[in-house]
Protein backbone atom coordinates (compact mmCIF):
# COMPACT_ATOMS: atom_id res chain seq x y z
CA UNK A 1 2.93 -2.95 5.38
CA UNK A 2 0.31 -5.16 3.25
CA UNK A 3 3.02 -6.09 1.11
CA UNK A 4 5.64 -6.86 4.29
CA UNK A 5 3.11 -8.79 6.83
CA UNK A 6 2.84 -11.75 5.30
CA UNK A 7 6.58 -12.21 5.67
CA UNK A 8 5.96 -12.65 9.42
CA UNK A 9 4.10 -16.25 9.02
CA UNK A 10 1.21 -15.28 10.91
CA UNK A 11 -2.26 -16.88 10.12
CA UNK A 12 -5.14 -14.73 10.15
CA UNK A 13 -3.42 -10.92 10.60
CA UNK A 14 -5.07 -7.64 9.88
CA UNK A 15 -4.16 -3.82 9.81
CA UNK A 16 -7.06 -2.13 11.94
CA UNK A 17 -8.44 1.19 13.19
CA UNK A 18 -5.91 4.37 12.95
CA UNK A 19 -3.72 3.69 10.05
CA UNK A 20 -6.64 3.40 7.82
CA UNK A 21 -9.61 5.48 9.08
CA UNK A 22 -7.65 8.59 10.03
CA UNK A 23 -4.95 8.17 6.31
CA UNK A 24 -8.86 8.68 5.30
CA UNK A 25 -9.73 11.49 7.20
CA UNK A 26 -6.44 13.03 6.18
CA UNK A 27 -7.16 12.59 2.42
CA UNK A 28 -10.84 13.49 2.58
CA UNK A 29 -9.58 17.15 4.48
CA UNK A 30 -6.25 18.05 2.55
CA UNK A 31 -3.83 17.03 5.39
CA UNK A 32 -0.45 15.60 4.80
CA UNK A 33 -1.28 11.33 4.63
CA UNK A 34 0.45 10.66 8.49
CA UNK A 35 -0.99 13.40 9.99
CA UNK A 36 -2.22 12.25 13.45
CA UNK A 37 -1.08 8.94 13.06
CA UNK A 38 0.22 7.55 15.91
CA UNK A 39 0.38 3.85 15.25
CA UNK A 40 -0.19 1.12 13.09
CA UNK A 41 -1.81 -1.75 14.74
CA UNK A 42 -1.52 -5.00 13.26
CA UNK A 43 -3.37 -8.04 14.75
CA UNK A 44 -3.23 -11.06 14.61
CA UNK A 45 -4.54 -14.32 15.85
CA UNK A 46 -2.93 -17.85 17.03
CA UNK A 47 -4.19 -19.79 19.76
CA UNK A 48 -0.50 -20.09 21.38
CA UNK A 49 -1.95 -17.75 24.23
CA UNK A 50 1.63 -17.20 26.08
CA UNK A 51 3.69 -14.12 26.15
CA UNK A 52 6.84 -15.42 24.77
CA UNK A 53 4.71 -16.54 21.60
CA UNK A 54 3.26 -12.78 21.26
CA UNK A 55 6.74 -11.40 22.11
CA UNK A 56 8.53 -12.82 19.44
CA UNK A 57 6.60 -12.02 16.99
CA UNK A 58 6.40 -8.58 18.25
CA UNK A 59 10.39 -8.48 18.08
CA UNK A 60 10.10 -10.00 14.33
CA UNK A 61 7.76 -6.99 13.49
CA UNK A 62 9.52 -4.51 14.79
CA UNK A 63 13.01 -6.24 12.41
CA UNK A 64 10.30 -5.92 9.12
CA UNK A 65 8.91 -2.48 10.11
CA UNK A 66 11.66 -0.56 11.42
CA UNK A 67 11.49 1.56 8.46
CA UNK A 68 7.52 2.66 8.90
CA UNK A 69 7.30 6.24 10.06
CA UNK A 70 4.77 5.20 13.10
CA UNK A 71 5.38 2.63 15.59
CA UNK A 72 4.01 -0.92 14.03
CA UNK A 73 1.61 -2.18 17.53
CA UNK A 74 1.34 -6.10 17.26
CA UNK A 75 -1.06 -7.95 19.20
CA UNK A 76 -2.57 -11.28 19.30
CA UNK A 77 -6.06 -10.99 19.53
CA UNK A 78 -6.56 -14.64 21.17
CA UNK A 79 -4.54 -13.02 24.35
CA UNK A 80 -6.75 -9.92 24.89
CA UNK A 81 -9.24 -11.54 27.33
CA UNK A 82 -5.64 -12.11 29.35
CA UNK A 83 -4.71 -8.02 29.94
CA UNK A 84 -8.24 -5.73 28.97
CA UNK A 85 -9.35 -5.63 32.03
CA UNK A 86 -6.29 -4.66 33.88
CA UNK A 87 -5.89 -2.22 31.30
CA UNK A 88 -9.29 -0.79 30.63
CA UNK A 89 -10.70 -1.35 34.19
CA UNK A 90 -13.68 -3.18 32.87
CA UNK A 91 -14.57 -6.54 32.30
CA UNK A 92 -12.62 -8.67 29.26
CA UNK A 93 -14.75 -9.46 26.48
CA UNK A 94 -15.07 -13.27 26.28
CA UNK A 95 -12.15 -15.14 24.31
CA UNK A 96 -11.89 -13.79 20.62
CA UNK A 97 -11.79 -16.69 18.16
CA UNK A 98 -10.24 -14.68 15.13
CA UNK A 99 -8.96 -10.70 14.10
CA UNK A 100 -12.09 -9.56 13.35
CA UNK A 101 -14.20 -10.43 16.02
CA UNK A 102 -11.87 -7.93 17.97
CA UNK A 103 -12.47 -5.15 15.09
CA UNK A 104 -16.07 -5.99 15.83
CA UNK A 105 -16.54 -4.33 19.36
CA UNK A 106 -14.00 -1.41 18.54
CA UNK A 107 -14.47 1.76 20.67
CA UNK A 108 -16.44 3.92 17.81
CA UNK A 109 -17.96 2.44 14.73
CA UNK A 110 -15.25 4.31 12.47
CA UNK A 111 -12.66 2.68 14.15
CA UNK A 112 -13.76 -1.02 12.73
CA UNK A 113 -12.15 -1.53 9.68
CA UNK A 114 -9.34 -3.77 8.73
CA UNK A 115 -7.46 -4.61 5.97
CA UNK A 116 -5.31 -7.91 4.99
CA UNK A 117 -4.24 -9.20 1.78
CA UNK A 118 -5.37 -12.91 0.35
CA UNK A 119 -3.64 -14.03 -2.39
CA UNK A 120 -1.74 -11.25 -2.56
CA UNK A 121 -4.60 -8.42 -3.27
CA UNK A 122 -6.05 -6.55 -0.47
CA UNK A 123 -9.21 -7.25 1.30
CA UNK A 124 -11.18 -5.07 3.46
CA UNK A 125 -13.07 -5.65 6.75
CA UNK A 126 -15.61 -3.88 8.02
CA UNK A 127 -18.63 -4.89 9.62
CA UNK A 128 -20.31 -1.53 10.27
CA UNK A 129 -19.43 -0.24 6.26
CA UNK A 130 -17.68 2.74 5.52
CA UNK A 131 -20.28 5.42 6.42
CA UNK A 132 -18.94 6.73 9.59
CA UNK A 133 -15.11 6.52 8.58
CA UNK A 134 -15.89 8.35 5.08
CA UNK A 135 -18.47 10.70 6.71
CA UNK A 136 -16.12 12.14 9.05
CA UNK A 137 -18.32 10.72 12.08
CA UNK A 138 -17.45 9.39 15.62
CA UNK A 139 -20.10 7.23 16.79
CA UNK A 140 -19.81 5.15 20.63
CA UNK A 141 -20.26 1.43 19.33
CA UNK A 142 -22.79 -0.27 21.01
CA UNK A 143 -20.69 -3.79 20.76
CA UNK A 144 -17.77 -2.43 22.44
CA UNK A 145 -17.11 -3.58 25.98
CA UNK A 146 -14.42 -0.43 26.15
CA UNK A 147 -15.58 2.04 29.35
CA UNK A 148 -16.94 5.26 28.46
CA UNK A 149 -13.70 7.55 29.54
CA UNK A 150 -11.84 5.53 26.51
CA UNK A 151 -14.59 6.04 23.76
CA UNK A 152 -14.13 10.20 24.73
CA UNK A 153 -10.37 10.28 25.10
CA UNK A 154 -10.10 8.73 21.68
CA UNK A 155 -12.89 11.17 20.74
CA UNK A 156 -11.16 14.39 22.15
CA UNK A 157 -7.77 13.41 20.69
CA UNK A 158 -9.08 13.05 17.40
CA UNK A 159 -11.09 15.98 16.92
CA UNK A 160 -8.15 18.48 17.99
CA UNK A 161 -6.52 16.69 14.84
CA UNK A 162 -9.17 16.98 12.67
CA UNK A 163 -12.20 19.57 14.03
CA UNK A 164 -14.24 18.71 10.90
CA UNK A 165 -15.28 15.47 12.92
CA UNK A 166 -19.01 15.05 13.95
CA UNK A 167 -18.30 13.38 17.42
CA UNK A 168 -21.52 11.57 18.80
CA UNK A 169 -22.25 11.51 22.52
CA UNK A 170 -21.74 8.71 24.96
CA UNK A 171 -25.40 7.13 25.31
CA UNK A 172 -25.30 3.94 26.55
């Protein structure tokens, strides 16, 4: 996929969250690499804030991944303030002005870390480091304007995938 996304034209684009911390989890515990994998989510940013703009490159995507064992999400990340709260049934977080000011309010602190390539070699995001992901730990991030039910469904999910997780209460 790092090698494939820059054929779509975007700007700033990243790979985030499940593709990368749980192929992590999966290597640090034995399990096959696309175990619990649902998706691949790969954002992106452009200040063309209309559906047609985000649904064509959506449609592009889907031409250059249709090979990619998981489904291949696309968002733009300058349209989330548009849907979250419909979605999430809290309030948007303000306008995001690039990719990785949406990794930074992710649900758990694992979860923020994305990957892109510039100049062709890869390059890593990820504001809160690497502790949580690599120590097997779900933490609540204290950024993240997502409600508590999503934070704990995400939790839940993930830990009847991989039980070895340390999950971290709720406490905000």
């Amino acid at each position: 996929m790092l090698d494939r996304a820059p054929a779509l034209g975007l700007g700033e684009w990243w790979l985030t969250a499940g593709v990368l911390f749980q192929a992590a989890w999966n290597g640090l515990t034995g399990r096959p690499p696309g175990t619990g994998v649902r998706d691949a989510d790969l954002f992106y940013w452009d200040a063309d804030t209309s559906w047609e703009a985000e649904d064509a490159v959506i449609r592009r995507a889907a031409d250059l991944f249709a090979d990619v064992p998981v489904p291949v999400e696309v968002r733009n990340e300058a349209r989330v303030h548009l849907w979250y709260a419909g979605r999430f049934g809290t309030a948007a977080p303000p306008a995001f002005r690039s990719c990785t000011d949406a990794v930074d309010v992710f649900a758990a602190v694992c979860c923020s870390v994305a990957l892109t390539t510039e100049d062709g070699r890869p390059r890593l995001y990820a504001p809160y480091g690497l502790d949580d992901a690599l120590g097997m730990v779900v933490r609540p991030n204290p950024d993240s304007p997502a409600p508590r039910e999503v934070y704990e469904t995400k939790a839940a999910r993930w830990q009847a995938v991989w039980p070895e997780l340390t999950v971290l209460p709720w406490d905000r």
